[in-house]
C-alpha atoms as a PDB file:
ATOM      1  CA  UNK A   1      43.220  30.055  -7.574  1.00  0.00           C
ATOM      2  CA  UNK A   2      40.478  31.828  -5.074  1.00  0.00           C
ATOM      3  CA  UNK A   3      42.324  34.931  -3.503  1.00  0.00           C
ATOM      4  CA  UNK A   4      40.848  37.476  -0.966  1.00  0.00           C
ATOM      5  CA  UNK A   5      39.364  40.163  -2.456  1.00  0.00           C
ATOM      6  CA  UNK A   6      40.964  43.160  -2.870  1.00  0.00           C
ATOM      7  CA  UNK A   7      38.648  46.261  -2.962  1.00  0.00           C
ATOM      8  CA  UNK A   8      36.272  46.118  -0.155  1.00  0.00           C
ATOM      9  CA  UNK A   9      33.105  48.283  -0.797  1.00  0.00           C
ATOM     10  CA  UNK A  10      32.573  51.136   1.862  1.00  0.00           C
ATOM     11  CA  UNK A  11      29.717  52.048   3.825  1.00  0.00           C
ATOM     12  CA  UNK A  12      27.226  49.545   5.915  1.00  0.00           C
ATOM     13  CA  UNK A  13      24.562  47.149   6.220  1.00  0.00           C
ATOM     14  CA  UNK A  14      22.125  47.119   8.450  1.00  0.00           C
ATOM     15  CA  UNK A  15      21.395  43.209   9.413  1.00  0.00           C
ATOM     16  CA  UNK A  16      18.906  42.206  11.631  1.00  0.00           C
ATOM     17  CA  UNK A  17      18.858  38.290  13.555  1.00  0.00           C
ATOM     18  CA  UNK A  18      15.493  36.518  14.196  1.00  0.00           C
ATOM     19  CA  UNK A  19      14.703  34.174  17.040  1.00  0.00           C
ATOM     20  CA  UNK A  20      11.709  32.203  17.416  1.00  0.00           C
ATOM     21  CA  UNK A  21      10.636  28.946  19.205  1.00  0.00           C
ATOM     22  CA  UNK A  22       8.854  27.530  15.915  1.00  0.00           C
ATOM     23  CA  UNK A  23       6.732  24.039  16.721  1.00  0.00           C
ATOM     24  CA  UNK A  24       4.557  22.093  13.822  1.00  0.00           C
ATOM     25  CA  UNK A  25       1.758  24.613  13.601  1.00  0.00           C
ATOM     26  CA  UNK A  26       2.617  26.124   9.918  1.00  0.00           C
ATOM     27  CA  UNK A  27       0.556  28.575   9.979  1.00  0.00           C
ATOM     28  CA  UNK A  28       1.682  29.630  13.582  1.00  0.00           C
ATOM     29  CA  UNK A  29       4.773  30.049  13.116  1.00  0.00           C
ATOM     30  CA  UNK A  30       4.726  31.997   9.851  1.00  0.00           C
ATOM     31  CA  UNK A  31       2.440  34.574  11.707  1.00  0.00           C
ATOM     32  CA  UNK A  32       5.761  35.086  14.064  1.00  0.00           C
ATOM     33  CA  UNK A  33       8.001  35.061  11.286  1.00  0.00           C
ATOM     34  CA  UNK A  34       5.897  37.830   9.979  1.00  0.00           C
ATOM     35  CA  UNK A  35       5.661  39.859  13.086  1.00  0.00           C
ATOM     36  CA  UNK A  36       9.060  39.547  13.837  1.00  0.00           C
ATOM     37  CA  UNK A  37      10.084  40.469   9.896  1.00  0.00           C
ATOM     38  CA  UNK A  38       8.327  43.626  10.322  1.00  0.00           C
ATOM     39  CA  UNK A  39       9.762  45.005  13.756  1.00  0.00           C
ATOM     40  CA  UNK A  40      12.832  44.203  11.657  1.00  0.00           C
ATOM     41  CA  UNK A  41      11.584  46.236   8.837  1.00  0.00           C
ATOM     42  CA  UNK A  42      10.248  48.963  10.980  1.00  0.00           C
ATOM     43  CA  UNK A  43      14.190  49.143  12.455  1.00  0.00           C
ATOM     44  CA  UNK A  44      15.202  50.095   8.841  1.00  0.00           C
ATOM     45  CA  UNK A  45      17.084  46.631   8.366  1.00  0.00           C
ATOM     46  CA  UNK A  46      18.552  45.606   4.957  1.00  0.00           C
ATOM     47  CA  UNK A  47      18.880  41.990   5.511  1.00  0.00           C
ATOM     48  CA  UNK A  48      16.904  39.547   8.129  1.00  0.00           C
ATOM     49  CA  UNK A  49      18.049  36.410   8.647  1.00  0.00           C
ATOM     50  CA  UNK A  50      15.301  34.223  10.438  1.00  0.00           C
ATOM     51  CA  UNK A  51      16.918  30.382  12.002  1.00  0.00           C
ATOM     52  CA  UNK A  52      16.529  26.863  10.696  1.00  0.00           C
ATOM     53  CA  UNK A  53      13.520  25.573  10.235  1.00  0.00           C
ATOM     54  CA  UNK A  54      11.593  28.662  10.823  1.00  0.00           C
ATOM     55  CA  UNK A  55       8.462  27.432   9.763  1.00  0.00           C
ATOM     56  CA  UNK A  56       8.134  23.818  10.926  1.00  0.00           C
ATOM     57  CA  UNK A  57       9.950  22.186  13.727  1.00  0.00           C
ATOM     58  CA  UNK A  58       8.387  18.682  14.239  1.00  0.00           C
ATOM     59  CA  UNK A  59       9.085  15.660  17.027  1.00  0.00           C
ATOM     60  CA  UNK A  60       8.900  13.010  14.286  1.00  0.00           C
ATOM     61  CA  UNK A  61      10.557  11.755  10.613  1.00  0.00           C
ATOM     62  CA  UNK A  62       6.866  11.711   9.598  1.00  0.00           C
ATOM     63  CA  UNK A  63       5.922  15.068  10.916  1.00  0.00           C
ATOM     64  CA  UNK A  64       8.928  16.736   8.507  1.00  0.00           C
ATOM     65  CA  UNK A  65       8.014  15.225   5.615  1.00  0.00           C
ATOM     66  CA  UNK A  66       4.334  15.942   6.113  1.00  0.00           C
ATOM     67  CA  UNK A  67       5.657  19.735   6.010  1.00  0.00           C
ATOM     68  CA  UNK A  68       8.116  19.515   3.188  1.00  0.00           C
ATOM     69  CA  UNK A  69       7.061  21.196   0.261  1.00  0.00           C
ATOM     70  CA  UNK A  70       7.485  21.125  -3.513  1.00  0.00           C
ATOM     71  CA  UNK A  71       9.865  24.339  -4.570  1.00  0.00           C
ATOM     72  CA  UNK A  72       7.626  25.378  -7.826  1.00  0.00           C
ATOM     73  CA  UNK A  73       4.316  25.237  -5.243  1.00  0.00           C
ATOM     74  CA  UNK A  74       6.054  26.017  -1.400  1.00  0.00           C
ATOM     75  CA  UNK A  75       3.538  28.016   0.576  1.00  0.00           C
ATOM     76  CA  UNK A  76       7.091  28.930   2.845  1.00  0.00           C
ATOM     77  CA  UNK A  77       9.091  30.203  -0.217  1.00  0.00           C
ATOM     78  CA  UNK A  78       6.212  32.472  -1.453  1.00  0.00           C
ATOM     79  CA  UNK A  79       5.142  34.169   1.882  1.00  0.00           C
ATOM     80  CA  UNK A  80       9.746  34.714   1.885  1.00  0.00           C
ATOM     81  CA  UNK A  81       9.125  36.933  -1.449  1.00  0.00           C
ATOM     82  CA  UNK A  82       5.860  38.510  -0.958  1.00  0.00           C
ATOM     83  CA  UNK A  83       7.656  39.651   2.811  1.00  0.00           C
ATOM     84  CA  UNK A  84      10.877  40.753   1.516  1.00  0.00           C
ATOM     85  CA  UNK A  85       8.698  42.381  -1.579  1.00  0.00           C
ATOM     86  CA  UNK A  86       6.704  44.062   0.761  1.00  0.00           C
ATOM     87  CA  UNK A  87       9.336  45.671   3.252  1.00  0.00           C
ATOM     88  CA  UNK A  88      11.925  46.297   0.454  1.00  0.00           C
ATOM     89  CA  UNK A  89      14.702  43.906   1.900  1.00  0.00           C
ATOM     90  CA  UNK A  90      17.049  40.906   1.701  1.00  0.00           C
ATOM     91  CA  UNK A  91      15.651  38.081   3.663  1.00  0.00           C
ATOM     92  CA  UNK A  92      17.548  34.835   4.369  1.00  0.00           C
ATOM     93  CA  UNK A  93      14.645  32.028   4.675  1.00  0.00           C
ATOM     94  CA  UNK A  94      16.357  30.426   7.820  1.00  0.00           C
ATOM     95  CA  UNK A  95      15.345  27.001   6.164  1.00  0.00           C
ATOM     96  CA  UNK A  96      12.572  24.892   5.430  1.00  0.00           C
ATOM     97  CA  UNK A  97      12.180  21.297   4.174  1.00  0.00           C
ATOM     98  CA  UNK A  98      12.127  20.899   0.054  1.00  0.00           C
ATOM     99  CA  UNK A  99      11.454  17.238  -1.643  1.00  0.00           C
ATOM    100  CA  UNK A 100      13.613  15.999  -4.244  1.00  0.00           C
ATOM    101  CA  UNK A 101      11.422  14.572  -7.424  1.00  0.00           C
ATOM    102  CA  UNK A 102      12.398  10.810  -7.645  1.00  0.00           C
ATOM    103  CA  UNK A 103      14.230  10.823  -4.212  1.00  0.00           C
ATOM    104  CA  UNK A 104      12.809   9.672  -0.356  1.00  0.00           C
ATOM    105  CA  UNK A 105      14.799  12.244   1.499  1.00  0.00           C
ATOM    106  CA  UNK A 106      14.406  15.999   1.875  1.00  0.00           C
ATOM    107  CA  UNK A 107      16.366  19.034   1.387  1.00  0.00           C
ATOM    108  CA  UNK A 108      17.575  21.333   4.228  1.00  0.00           C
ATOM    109  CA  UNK A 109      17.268  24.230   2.196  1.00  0.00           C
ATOM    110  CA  UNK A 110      18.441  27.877   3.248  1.00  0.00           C
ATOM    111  CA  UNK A 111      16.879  30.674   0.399  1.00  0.00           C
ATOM    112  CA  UNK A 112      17.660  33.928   0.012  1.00  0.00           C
ATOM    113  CA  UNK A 113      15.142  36.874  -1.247  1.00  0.00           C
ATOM    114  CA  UNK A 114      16.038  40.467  -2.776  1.00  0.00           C
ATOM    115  CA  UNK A 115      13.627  43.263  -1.776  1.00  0.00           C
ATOM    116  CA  UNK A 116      12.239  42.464  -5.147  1.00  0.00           C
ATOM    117  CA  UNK A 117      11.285  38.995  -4.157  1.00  0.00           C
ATOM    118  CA  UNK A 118      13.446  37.654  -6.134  1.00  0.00           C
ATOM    119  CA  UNK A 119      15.009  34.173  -5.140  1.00  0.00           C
ATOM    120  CA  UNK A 120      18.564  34.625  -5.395  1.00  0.00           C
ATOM    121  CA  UNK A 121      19.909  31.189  -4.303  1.00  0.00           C
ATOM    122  CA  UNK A 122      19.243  28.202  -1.977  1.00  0.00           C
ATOM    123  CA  UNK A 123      21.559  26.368  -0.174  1.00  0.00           C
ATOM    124  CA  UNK A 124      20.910  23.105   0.560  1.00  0.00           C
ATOM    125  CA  UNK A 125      22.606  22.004   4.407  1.00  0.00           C
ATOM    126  CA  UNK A 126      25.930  20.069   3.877  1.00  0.00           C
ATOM    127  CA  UNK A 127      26.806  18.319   7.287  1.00  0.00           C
ATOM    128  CA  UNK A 128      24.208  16.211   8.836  1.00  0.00           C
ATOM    129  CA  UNK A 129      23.201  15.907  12.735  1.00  0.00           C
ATOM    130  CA  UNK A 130      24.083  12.451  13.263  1.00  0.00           C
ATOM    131  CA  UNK A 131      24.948  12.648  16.827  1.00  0.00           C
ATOM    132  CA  UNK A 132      24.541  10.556  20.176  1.00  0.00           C
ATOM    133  CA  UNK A 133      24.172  12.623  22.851  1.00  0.00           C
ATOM    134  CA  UNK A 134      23.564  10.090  25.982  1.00  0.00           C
ATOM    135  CA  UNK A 135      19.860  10.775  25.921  1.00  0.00           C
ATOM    136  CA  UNK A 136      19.572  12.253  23.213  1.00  0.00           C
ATOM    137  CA  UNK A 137      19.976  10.833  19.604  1.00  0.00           C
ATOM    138  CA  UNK A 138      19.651  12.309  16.122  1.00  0.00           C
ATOM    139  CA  UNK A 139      19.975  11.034  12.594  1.00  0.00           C
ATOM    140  CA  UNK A 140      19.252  13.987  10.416  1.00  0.00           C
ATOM    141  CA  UNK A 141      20.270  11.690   7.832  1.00  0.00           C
ATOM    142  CA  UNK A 142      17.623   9.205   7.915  1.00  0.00           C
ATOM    143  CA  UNK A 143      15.430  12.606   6.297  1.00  0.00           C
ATOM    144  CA  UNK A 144      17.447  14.894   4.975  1.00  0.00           C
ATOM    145  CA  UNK A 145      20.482  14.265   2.119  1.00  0.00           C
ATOM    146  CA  UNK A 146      23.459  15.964   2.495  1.00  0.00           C
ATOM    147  CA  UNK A 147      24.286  18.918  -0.255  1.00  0.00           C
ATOM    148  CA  UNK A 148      27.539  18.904  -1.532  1.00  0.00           C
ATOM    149  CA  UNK A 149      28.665  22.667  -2.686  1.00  0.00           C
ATOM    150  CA  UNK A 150      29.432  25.885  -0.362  1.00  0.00           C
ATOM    151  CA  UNK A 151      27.470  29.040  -1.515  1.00  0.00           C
ATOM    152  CA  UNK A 152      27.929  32.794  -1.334  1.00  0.00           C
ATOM    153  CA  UNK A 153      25.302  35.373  -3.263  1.00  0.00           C
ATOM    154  CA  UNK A 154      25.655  39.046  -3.548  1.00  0.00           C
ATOM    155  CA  UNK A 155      23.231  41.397  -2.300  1.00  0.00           C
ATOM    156  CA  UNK A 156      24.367  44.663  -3.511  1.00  0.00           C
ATOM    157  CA  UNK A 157      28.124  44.441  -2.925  1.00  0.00           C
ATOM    158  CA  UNK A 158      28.336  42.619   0.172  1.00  0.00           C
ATOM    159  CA  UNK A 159      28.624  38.703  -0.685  1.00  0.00           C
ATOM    160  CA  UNK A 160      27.287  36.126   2.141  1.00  0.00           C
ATOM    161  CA  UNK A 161      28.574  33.204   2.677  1.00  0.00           C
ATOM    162  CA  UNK A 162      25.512  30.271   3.309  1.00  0.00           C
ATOM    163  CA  UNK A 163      25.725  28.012   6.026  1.00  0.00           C
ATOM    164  CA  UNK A 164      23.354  26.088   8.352  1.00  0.00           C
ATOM    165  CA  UNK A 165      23.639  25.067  11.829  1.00  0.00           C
ATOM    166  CA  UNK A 166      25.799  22.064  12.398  1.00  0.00           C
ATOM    167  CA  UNK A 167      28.183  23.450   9.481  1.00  0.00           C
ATOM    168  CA  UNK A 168      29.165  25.633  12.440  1.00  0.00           C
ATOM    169  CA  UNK A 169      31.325  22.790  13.253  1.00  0.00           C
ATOM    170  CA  UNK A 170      33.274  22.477  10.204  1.00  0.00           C
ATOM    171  CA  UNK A 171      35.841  25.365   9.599  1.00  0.00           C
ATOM    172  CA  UNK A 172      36.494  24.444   5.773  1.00  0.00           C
ATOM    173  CA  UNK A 173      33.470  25.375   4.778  1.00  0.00           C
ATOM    174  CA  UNK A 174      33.735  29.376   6.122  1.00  0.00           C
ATOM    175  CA  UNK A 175      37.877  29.429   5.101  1.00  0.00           C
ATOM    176  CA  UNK A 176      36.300  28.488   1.537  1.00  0.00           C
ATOM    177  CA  UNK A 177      33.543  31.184   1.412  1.00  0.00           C
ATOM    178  CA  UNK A 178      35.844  33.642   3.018  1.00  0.00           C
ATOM    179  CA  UNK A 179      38.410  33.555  -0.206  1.00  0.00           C
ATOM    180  CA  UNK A 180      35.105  32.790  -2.198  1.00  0.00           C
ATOM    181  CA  UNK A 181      34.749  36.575  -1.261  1.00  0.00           C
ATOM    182  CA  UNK A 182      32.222  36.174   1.523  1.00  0.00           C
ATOM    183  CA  UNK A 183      32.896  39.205   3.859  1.00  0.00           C
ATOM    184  CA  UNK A 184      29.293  38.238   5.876  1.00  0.00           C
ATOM    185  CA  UNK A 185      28.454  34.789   7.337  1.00  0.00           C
ATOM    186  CA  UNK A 186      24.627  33.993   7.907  1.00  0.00           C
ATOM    187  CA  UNK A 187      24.104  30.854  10.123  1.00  0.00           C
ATOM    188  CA  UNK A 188      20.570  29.673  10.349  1.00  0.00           C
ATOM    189  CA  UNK A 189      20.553  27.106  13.333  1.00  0.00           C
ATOM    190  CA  UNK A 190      18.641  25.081  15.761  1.00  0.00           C
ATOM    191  CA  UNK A 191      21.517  24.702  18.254  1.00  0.00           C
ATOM    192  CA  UNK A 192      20.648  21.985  20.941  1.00  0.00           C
ATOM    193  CA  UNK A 193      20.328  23.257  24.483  1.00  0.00           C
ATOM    194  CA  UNK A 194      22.476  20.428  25.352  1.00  0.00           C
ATOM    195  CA  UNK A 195      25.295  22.068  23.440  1.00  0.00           C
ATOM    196  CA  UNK A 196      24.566  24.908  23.367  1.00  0.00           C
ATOM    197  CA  UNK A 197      26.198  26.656  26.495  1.00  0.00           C
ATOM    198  CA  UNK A 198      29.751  25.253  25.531  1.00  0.00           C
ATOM    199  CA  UNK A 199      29.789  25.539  21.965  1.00  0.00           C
ATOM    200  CA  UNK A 200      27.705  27.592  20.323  1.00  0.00           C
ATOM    201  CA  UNK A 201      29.390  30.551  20.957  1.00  0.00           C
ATOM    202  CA  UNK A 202      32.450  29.674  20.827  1.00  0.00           C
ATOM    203  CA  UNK A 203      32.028  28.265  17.205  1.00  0.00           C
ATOM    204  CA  UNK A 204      30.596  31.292  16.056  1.00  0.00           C
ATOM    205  CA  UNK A 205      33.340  33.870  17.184  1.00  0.00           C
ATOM    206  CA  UNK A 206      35.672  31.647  16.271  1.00  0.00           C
ATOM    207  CA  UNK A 207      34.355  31.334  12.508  1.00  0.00           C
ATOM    208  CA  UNK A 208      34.136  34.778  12.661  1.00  0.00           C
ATOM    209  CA  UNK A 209      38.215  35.685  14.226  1.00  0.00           C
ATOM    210  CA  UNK A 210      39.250  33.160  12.103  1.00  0.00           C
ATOM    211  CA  UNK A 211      38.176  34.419   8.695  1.00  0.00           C
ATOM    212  CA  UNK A 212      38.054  38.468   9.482  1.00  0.00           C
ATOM    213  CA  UNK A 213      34.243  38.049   8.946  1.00  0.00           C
ATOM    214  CA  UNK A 214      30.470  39.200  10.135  1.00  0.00           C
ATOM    215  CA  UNK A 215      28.944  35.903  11.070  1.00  0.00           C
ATOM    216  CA  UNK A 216      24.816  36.984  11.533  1.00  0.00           C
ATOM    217  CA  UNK A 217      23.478  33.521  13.702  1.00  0.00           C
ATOM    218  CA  UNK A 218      20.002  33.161  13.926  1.00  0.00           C
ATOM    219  CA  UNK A 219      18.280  30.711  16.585  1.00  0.00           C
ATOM    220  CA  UNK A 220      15.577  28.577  17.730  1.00  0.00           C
ATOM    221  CA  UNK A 221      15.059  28.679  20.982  1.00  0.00           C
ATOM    222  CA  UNK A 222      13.223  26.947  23.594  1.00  0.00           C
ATOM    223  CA  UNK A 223      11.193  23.286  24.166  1.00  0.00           C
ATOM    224  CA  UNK A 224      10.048  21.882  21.256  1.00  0.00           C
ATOM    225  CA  UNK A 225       7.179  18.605  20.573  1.00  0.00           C
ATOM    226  CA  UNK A 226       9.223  15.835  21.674  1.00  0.00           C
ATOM    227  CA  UNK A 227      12.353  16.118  23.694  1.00  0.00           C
ATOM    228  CA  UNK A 228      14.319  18.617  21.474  1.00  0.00           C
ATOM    229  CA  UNK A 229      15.261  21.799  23.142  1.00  0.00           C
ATOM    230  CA  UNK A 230      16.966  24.941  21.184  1.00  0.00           C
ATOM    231  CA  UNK A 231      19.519  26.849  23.216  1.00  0.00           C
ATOM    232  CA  UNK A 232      18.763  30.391  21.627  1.00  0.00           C
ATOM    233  CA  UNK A 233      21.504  32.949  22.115  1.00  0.00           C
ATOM    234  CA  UNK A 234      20.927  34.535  18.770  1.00  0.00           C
ATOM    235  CA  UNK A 235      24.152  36.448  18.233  1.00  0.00           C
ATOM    236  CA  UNK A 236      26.117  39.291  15.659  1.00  0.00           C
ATOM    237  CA  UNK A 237      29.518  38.722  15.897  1.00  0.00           C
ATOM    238  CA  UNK A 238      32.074  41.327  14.382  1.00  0.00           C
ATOM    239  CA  UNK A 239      35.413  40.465  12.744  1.00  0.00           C
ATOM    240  CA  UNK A 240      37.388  41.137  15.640  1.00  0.00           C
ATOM    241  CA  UNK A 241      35.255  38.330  17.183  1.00  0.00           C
ATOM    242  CA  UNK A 242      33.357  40.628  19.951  1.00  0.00           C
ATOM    243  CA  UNK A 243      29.731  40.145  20.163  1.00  0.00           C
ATOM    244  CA  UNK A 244      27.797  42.989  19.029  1.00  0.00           C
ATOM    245  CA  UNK A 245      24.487  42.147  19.875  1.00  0.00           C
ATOM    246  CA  UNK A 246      22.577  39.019  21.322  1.00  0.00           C
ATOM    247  CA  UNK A 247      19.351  37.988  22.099  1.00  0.00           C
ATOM    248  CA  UNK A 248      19.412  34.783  25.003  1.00  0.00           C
ATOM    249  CA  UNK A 249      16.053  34.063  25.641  1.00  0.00           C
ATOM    250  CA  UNK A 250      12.684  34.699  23.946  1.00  0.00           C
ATOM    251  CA  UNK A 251      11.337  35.471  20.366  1.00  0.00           C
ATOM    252  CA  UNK A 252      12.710  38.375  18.948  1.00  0.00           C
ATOM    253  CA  UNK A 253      15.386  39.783  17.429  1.00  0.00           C
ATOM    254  CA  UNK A 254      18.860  41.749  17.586  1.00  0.00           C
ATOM    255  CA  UNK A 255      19.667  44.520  14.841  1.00  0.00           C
ATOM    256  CA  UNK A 256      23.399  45.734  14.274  1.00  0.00           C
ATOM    257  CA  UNK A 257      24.910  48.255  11.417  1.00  0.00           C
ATOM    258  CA  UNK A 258      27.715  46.073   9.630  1.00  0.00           C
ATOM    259  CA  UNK A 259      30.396  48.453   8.631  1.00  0.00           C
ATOM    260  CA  UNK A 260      32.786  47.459   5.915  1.00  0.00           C
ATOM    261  CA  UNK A 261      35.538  50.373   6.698  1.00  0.00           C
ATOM    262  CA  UNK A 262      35.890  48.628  10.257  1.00  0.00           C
ATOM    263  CA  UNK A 263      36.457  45.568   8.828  1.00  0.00           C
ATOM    264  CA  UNK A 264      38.748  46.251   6.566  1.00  0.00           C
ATOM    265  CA  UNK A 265      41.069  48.164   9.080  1.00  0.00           C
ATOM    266  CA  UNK A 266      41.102  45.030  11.047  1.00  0.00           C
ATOM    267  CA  UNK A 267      42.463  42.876   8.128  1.00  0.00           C
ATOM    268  CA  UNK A 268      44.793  45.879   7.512  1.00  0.00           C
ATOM    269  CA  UNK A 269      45.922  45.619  10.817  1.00  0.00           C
ATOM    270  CA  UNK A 270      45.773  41.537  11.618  1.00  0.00           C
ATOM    271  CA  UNK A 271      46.690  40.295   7.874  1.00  0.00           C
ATOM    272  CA  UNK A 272      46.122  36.662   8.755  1.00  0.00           C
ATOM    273  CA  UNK A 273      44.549  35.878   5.693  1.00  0.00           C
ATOM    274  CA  UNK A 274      47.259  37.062   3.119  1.00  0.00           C
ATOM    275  CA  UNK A 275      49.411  35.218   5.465  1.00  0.00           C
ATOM    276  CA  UNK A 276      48.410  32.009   4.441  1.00  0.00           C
ATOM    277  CA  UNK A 277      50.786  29.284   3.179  1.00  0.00           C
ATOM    278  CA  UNK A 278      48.206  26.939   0.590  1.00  0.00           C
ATOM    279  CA  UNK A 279      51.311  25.745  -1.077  1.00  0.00           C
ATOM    280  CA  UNK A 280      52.768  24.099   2.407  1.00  0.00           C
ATOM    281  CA  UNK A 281      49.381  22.731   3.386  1.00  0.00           C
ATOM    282  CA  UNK A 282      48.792  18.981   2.732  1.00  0.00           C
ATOM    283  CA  UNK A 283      45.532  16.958   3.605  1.00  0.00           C
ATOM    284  CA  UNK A 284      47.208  13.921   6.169  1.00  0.00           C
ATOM    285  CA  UNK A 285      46.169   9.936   5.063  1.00  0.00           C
ATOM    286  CA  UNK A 286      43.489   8.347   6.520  1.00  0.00           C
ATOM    287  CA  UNK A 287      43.497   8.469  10.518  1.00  0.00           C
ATOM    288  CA  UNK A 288      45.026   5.830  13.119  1.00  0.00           C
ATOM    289  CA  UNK A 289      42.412   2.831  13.530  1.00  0.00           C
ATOM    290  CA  UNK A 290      40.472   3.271  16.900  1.00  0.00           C
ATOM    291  CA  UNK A 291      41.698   7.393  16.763  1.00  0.00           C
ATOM    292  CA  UNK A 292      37.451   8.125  16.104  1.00  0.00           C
ATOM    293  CA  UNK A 293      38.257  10.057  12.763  1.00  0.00           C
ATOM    294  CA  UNK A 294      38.990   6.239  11.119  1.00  0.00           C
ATOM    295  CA  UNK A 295      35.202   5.960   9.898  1.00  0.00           C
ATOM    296  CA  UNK A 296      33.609   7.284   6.908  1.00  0.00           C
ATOM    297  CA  UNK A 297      30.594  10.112   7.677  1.00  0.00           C
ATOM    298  CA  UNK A 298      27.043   9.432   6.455  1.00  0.00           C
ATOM    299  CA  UNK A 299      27.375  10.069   2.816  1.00  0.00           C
ATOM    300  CA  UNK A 300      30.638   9.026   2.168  1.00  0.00           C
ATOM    301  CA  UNK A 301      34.420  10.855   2.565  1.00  0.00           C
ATOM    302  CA  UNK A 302      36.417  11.349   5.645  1.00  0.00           C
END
């Protein structure tokens, strides 16, 4: 039975949050990534987190899978180690396309680096972006396959909980890190600018009230090729759910020291968590026809 860890180390982490308005230029946008890497470096962060799809963003099916790359031979996941090699630190790779061997669609795959440049883990994106939006439609599915398992890694005693973008959405996945042991949520995104300024906030503090956690949320921002437009608003958010630093507009980034001690006095003093009731809760049947929660999603389950 997963229970909420409880020894919580001491001192803090110094996490920095990358924005960037990444197109289909490869090469382009991995120059920013390093730039921007470095001024985090040079601000004596521990752990950059750059946004989804850092390295490519393209208009067109064909234009991602012309970027994806093999794992054993990805140009993306080597520059990821030789930069956090280079500037001793923990770097979350945003994400960047992977192919499967033997499979058509892609992986939405978020890595994560020691200062060794080491890869630690990747976590492949588990909700899709299948969404009408009046003028706007996406079927992230029609590319990418879903993954199917919630991960947390350790980087020296402070365990982050993976997530990408639309998992925003989905407060199961966060409520499972969280008694996984995740005391930091990283949230590599490409929020839509047509969502954006009504929800992406929101979603984050709440994820972050909700759970007594850091949630680090890294953005695109900006017009893309095509009609896509990232809403930015690259955000820290503390466990208490204030904002602690955010970056609306423009490449760059935000820095913030993540202390521990200050987290754990506000699960000392707001025990929500050990307040749970898991032996009372109950998953309800299938939903009322016509209710809109009476379909299966893309991939199967409810």
């Amino acid at each position: 039975m997963s229970t909420i860890p409880s020894a919580i180390p001491s001192g803090t982490l110094r996490a920095a949050c990358v924005q960037m308005c990444s197109g289909d230029d490869k090469a382009h946008n991995l120059a920013t990534a390093e730039r921007l890497i470095g001024a985090a470096a040079d601000a004596s962060a521990h752990l950059v987190v750059l946004p989804e799809n850092f390295s490519m963003m393209g208009a067109s099916d064909a234009a991602r899978r012309g970027a994806a790359e093999d794992a054993e031979s990805s140009w993306v996941l080597g520059f990821l180690s030789e930069q956090a090699s280079r500037h001793r630190m923990h770097i979350v790779g945003g994400s960047l396309l992977l192919r499967v061997a033997g499979q058509d669609r892609l992986r939405n795959a978020c890595p994560v680096f020691s200062p060794d440049g080491k890869l630690l883990a990747i976590y492949d994106k588990m909700h899709l972006f299948d969404v009408d939006l009046g003028a706007e439609s996406y079927r992230e599915s029609a590319t990418i396959a879903a993954g199917d398992e919630p991960k947390s890694v350790d980087i020296g005693g402070w365990s982050l909980g993976l997530s990408i973008c639309y998992d925003l959405r989905f407060p199961e996945v966060y409520r499972i890190l969280t008694l996984r042991g995740a005391l930091v949520m990283v949230v590599p995104s490409a929020f839509s600018a047509q969502t954006g300024p009504a929800h992406w906030e929101v979603l984050v503090r709440a994820r972050a009230l909700e759970n007594q956690v850091f949630v680090v949320a890294a953005g695109q921002v900006g017009a893309r090729p095509g009609t896509f437009a990232a809403y930015g608003h690259t955000m820290i958010v503390a466990p208490w759910g204030q904002v602690l630093a955010s970056l609306r507009e423009g490449e760059g980034h935000v820095v913030v020291d993540l202390d521990l001690r200050g987290q754990h006095e506000v699960r000392s003093r707001l025990p929500a968590l050990p307040h749970r009731r898991p032996g009372v809760y109950r998953w309800p049947p299938l939903a009322t026809p016509g209710s809109g929660y009476d379909r299966a999603a893309p991939g199967g389950g409810w």
